[in-house]
PDB file of N, CA and C in Angstrom:
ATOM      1  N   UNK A   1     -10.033 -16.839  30.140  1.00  0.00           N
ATOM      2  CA  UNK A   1      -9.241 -18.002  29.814  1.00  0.00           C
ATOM      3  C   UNK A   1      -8.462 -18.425  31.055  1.00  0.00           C
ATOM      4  N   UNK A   2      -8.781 -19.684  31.567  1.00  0.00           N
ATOM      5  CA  UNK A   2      -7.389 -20.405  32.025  1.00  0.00           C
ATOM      6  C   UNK A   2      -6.668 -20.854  32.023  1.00  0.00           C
ATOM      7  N   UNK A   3      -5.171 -20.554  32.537  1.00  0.00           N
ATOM      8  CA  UNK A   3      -3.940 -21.087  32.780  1.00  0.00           C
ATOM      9  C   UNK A   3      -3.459 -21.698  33.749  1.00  0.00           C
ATOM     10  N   UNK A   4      -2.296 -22.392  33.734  1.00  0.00           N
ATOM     11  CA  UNK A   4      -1.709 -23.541  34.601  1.00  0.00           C
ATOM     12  C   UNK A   4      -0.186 -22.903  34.657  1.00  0.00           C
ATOM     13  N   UNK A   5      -0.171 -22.707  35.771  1.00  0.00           N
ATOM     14  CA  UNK A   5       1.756 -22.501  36.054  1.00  0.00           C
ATOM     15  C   UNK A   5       2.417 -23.552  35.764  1.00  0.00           C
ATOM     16  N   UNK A   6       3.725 -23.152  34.807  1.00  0.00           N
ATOM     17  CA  UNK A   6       4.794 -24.469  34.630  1.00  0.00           C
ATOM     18  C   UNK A   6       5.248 -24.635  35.692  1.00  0.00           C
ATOM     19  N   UNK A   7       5.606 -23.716  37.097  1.00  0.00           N
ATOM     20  CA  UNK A   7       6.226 -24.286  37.942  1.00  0.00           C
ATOM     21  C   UNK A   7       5.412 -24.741  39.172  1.00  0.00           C
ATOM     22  N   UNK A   8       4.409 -24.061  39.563  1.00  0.00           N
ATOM     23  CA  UNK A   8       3.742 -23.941  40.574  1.00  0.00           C
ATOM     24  C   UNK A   8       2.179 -24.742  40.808  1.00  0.00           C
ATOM     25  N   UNK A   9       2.004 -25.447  39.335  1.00  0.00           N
ATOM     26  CA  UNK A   9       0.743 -26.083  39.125  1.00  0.00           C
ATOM     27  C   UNK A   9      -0.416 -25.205  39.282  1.00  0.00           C
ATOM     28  N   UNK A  10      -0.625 -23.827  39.786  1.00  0.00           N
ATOM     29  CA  UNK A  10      -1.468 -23.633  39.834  1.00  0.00           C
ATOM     30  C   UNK A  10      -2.846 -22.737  38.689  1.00  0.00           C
ATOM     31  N   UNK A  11      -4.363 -23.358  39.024  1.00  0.00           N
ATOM     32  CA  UNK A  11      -4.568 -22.537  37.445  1.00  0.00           C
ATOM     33  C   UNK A  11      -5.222 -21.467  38.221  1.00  0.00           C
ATOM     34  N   UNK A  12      -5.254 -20.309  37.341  1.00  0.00           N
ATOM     35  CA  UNK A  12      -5.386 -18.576  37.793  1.00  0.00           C
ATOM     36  C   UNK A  12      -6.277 -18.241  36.060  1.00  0.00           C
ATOM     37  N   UNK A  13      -7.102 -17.605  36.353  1.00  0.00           N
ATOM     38  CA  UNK A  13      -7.528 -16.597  35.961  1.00  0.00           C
ATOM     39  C   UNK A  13      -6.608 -16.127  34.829  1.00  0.00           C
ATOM     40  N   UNK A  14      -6.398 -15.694  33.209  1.00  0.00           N
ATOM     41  CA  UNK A  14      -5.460 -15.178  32.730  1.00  0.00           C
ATOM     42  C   UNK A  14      -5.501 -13.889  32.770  1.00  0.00           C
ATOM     43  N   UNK A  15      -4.913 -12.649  33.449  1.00  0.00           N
ATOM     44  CA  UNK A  15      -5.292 -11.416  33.012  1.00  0.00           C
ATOM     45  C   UNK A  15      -3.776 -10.977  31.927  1.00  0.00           C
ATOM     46  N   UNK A  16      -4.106 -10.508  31.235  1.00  0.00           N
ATOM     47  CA  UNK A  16      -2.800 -10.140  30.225  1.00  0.00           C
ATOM     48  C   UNK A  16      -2.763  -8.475  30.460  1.00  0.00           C
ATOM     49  N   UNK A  17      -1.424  -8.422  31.102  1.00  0.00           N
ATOM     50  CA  UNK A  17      -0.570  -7.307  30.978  1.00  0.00           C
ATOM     51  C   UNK A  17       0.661  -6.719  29.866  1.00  0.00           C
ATOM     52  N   UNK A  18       0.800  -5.428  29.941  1.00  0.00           N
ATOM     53  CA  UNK A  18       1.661  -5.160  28.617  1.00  0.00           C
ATOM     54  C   UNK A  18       3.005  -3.856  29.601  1.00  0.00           C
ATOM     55  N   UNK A  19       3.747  -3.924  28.956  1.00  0.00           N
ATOM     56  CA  UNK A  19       4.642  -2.950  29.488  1.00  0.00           C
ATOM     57  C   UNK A  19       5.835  -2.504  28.448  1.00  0.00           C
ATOM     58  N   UNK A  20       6.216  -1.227  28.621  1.00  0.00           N
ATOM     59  CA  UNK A  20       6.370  -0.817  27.707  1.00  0.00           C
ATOM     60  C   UNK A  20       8.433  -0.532  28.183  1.00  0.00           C
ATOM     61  N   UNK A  21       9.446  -0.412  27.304  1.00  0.00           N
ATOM     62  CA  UNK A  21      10.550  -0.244  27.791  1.00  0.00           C
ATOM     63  C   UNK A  21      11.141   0.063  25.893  1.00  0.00           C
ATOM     64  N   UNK A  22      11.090   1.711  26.112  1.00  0.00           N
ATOM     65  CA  UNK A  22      11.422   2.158  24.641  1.00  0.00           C
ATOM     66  C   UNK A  22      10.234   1.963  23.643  1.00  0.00           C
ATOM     67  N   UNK A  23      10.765   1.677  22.993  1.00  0.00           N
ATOM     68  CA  UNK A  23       9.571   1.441  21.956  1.00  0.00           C
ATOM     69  C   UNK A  23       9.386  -0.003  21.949  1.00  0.00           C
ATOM     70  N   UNK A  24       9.540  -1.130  22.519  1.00  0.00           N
ATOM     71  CA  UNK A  24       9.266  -2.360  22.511  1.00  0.00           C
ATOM     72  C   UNK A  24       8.063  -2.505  23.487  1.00  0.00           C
ATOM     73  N   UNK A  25       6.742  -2.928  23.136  1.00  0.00           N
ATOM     74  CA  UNK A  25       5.856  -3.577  24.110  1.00  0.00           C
ATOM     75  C   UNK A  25       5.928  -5.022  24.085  1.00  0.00           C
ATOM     76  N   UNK A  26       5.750  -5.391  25.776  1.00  0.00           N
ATOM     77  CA  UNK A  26       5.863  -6.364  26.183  1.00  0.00           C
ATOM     78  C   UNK A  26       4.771  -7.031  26.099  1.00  0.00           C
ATOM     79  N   UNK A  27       3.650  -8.350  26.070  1.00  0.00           N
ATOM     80  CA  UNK A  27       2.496  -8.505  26.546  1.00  0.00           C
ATOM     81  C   UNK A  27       3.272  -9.766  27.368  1.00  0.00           C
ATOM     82  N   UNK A  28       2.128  -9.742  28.222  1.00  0.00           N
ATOM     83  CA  UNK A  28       2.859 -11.285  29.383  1.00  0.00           C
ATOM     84  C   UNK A  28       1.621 -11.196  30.075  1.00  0.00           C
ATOM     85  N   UNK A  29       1.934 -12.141  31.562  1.00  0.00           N
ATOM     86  CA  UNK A  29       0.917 -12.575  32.353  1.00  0.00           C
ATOM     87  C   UNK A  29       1.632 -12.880  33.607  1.00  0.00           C
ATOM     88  N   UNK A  30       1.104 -13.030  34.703  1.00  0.00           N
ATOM     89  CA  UNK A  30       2.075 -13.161  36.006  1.00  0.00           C
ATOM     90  C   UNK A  30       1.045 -14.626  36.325  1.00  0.00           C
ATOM     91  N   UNK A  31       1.731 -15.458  37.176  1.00  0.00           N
ATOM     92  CA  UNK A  31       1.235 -16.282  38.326  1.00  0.00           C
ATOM     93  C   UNK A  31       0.594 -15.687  39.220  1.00  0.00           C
ATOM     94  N   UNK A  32      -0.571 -15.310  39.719  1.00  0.00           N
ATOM     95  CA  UNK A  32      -0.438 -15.028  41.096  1.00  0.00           C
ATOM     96  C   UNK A  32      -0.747 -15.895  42.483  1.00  0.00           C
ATOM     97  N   UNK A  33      -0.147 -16.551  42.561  1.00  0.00           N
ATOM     98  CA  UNK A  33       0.308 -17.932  43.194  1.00  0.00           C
ATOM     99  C   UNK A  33       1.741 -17.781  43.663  1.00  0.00           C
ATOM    100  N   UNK A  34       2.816 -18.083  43.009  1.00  0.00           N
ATOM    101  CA  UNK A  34       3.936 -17.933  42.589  1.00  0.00           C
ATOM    102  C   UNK A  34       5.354 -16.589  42.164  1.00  0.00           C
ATOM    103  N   UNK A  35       4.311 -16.061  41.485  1.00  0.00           N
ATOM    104  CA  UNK A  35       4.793 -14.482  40.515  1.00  0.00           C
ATOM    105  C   UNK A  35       5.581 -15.215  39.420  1.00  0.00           C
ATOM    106  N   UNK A  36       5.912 -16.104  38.874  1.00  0.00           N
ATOM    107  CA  UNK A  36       6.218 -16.569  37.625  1.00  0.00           C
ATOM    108  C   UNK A  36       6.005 -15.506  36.205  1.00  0.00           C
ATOM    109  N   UNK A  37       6.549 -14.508  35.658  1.00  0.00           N
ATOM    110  CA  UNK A  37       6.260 -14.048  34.513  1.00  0.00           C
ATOM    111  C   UNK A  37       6.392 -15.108  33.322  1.00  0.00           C
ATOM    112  N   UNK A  38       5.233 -14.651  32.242  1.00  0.00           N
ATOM    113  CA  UNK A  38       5.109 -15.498  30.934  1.00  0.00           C
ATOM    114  C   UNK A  38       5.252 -14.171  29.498  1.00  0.00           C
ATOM    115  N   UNK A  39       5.718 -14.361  29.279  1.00  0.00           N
ATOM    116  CA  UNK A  39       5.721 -13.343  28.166  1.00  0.00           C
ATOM    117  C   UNK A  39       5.340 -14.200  27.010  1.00  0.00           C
ATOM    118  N   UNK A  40       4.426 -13.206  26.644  1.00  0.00           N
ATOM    119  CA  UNK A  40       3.547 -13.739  25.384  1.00  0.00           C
ATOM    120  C   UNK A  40       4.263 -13.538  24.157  1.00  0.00           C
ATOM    121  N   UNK A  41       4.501 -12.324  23.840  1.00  0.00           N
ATOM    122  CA  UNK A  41       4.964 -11.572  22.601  1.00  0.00           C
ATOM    123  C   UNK A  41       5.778 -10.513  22.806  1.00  0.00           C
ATOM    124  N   UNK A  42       6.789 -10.197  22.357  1.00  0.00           N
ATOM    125  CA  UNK A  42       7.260  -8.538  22.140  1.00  0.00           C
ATOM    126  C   UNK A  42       6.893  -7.841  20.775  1.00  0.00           C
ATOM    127  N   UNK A  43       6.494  -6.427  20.746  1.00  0.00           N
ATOM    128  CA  UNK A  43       6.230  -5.863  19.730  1.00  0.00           C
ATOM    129  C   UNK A  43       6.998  -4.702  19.212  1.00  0.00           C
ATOM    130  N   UNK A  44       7.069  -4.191  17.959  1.00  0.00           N
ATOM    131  CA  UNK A  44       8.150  -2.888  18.123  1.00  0.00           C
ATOM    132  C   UNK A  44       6.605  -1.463  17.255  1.00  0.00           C
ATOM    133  N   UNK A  45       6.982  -0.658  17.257  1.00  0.00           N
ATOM    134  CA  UNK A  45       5.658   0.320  16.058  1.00  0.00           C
ATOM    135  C   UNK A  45       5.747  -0.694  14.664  1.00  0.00           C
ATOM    136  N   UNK A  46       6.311  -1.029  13.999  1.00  0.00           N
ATOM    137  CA  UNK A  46       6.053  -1.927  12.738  1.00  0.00           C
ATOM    138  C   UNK A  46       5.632  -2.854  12.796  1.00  0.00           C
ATOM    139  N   UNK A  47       5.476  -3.731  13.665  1.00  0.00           N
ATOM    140  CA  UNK A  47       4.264  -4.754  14.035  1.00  0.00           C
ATOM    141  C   UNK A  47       3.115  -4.202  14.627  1.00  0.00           C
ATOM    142  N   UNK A  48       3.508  -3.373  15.386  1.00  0.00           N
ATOM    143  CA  UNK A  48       1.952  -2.376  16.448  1.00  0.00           C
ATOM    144  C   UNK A  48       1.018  -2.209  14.694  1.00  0.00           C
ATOM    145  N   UNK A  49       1.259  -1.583  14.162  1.00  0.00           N
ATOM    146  CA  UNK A  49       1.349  -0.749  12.553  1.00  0.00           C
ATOM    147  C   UNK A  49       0.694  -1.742  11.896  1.00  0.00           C
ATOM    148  N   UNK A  50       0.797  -2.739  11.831  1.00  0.00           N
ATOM    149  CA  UNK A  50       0.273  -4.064  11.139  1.00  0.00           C
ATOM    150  C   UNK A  50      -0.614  -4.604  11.917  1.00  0.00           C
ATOM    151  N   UNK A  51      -0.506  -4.405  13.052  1.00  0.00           N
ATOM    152  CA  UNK A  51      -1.432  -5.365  13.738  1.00  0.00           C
ATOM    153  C   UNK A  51      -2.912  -4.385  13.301  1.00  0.00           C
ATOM    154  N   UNK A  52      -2.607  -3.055  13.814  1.00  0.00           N
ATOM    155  CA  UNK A  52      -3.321  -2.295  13.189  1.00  0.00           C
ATOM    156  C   UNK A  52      -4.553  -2.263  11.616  1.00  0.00           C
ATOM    157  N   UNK A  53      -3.493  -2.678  11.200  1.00  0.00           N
ATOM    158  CA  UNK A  53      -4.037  -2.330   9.499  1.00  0.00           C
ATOM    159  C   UNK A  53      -4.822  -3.781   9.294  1.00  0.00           C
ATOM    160  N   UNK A  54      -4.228  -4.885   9.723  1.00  0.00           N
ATOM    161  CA  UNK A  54      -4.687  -6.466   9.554  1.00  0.00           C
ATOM    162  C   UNK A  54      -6.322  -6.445  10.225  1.00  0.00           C
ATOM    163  N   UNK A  55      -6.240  -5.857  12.004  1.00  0.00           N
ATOM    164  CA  UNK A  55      -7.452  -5.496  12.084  1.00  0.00           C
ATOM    165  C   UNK A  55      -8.622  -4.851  11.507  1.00  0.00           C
ATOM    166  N   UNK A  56      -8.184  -3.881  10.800  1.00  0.00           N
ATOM    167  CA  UNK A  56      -9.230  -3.108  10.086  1.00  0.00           C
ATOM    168  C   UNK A  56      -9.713  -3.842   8.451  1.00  0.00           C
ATOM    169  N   UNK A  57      -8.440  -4.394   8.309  1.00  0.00           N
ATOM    170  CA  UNK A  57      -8.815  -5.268   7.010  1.00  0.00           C
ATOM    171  C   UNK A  57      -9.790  -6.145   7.438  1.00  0.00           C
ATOM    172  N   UNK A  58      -9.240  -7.140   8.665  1.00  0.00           N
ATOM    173  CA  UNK A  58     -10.452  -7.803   8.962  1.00  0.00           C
ATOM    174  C   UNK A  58     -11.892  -7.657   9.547  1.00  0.00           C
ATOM    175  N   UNK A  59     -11.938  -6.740   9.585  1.00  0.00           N
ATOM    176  CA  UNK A  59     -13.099  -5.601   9.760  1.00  0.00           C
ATOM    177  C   UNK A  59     -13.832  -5.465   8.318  1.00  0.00           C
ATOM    178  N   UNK A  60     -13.058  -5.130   7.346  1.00  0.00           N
ATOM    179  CA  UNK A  60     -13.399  -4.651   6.211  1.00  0.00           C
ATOM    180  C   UNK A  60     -14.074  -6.401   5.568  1.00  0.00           C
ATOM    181  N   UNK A  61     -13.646  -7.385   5.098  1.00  0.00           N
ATOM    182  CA  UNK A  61     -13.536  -8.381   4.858  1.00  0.00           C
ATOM    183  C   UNK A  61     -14.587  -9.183   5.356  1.00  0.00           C
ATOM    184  N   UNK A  62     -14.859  -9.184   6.921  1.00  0.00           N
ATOM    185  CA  UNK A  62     -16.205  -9.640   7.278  1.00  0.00           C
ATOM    186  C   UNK A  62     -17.316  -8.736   7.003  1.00  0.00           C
ATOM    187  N   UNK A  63     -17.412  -7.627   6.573  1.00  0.00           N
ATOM    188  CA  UNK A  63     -18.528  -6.794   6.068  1.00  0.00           C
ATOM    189  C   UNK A  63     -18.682  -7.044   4.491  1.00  0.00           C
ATOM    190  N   UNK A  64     -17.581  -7.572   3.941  1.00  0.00           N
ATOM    191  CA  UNK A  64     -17.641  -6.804   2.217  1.00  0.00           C
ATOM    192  C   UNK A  64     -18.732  -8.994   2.524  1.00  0.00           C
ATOM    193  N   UNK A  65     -18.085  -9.527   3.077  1.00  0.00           N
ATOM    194  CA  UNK A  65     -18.419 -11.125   3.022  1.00  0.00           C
ATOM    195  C   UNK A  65     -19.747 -10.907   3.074  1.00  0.00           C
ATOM    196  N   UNK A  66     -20.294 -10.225   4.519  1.00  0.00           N
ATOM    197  CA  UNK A  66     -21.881 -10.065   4.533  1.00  0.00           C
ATOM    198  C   UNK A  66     -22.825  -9.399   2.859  1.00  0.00           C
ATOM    199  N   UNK A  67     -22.062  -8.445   2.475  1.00  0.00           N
ATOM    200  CA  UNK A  67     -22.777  -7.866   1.549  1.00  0.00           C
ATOM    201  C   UNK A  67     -22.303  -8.783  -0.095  1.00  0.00           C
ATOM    202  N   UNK A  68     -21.904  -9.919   0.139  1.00  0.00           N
ATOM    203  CA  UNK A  68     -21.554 -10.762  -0.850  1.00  0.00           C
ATOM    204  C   UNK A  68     -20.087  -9.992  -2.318  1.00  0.00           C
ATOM    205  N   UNK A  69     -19.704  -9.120  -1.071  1.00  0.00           N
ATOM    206  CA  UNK A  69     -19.094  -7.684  -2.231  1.00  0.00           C
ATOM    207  C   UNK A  69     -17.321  -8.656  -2.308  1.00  0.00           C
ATOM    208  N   UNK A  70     -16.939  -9.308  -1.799  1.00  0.00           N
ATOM    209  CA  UNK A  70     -15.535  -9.481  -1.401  1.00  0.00           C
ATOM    210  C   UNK A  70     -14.867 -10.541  -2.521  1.00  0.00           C
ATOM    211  N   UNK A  71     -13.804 -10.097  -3.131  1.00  0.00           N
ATOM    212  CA  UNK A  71     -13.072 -10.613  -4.357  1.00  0.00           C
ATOM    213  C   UNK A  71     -12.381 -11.548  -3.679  1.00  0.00           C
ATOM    214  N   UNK A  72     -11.898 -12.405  -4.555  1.00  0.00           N
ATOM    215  CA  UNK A  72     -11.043 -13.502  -4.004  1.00  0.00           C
ATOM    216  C   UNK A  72      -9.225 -12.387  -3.456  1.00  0.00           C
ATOM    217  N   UNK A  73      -9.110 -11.773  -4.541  1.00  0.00           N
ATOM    218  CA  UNK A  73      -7.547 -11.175  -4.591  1.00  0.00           C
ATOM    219  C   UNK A  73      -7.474 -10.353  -3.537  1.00  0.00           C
ATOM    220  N   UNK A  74      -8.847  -9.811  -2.812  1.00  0.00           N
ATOM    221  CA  UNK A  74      -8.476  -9.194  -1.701  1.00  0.00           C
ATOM    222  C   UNK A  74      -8.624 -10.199  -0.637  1.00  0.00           C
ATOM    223  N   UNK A  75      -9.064 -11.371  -0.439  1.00  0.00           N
ATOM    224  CA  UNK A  75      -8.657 -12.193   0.843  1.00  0.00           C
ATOM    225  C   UNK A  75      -7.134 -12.478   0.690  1.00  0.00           C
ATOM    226  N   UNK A  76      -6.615 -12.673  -0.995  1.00  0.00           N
ATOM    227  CA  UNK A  76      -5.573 -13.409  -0.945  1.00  0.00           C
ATOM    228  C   UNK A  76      -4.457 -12.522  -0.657  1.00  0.00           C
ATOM    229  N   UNK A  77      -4.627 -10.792  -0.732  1.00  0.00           N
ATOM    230  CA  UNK A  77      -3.503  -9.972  -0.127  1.00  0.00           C
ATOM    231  C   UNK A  77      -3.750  -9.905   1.063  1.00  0.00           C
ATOM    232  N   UNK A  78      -4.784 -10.250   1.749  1.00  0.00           N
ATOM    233  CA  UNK A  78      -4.987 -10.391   3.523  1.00  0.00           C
ATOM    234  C   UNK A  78      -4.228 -11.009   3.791  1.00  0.00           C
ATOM    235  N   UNK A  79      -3.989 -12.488   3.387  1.00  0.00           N
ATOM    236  CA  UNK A  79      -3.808 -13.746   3.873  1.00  0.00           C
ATOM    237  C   UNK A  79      -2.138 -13.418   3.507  1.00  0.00           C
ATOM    238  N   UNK A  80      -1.357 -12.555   2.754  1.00  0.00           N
ATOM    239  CA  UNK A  80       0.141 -12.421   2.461  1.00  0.00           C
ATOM    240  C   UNK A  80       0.294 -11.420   3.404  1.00  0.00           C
ATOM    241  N   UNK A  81      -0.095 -10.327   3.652  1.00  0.00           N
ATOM    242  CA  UNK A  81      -0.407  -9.511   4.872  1.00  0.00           C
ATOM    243  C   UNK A  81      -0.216 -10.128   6.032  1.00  0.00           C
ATOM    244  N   UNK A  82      -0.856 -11.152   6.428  1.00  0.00           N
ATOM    245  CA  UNK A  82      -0.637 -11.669   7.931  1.00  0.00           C
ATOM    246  C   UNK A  82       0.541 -12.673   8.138  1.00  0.00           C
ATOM    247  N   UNK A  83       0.776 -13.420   6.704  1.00  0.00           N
ATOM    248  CA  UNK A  83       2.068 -14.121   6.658  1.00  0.00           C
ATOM    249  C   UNK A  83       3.468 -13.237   6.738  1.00  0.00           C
ATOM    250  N   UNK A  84       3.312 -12.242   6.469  1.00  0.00           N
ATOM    251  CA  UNK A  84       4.326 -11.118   6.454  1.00  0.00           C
ATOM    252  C   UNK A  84       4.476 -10.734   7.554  1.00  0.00           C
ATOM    253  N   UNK A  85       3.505 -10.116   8.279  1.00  0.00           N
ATOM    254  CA  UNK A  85       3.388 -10.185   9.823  1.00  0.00           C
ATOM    255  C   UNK A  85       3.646 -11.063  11.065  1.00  0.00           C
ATOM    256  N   UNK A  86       3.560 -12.566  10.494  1.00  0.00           N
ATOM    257  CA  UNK A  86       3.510 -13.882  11.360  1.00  0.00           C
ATOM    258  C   UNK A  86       4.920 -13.660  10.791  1.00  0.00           C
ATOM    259  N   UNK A  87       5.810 -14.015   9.853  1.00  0.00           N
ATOM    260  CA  UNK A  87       6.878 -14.058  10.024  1.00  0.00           C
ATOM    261  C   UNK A  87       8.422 -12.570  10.586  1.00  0.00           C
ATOM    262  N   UNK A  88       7.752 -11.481  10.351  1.00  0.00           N
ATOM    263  CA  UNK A  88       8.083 -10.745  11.180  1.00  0.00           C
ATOM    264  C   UNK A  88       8.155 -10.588  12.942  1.00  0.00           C
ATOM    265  N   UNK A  89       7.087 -11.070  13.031  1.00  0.00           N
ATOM    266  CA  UNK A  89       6.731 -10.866  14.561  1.00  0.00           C
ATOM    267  C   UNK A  89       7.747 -12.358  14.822  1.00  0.00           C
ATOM    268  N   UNK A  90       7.638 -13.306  14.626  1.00  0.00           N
ATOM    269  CA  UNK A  90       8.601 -14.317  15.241  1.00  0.00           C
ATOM    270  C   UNK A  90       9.890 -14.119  14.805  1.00  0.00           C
ATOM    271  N   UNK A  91      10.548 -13.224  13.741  1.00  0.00           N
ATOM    272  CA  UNK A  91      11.786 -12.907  13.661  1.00  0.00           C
ATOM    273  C   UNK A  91      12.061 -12.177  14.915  1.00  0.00           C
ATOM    274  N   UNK A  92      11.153 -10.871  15.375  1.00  0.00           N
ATOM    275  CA  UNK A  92      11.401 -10.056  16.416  1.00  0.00           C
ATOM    276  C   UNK A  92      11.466 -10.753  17.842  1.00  0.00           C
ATOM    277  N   UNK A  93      10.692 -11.545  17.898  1.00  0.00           N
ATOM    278  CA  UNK A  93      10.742 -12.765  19.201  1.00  0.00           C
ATOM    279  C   UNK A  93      11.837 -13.952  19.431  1.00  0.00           C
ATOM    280  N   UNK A  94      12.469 -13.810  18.340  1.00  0.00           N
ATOM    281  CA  UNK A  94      13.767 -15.471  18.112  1.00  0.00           C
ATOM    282  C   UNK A  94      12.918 -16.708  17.720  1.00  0.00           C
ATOM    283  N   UNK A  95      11.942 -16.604  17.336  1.00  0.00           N
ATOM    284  CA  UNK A  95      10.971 -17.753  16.744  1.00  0.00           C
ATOM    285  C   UNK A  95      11.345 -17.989  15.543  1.00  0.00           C
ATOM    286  N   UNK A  96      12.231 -17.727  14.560  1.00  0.00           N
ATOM    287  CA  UNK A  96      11.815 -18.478  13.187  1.00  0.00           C
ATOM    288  C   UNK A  96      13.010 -18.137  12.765  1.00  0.00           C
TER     289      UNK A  96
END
């Protein structure tokens, strides 16, 4: 994927880096043009934990789909699952 520096105009390559300080991971991206940091997201283990489980659901979900096996009530606790998550994760960020 490419990106465009807000300050520096320039587009780079995205490589996404993560760093860790306590139990909070960072994900971000640097300029390398510039050195501009972008921080994508912060995470704490209770979002790590979810991000987790959401993956494997969606794992589970595109297989049960292939084998025609998948109930409506389990997309619809997916879909409260990730809203629970989307609004967690932007509480933890100052988003919402």
């Amino acid at each position: 994927m490419v990106a465009r520096c807000d300050f520096c105009k320039a587009e780079f390559e995205l490589r996404v880096l993560t760093k860790r300080e306590g139990e909070v991971e960072t994900t971000y991206f640097i300029c390398p043009q510039c050195g501009e940091e972008y921080t994508v997201c912060r995470t704490n283990p209770e979002l790590r934990k979810m991000q987790q489980l959401i993956e494997r659901r969606r794992a589970w979900i595109i297989r049960a789909r292939g084998r025609e096996t998948l109930k409506p009530e389990y997309l619809t606790a997916f879909q409260e699952l990730v809203r629970e998550y989307r609004t967690k994760m932007n509480a933890f960020n100052g988003k919402g």
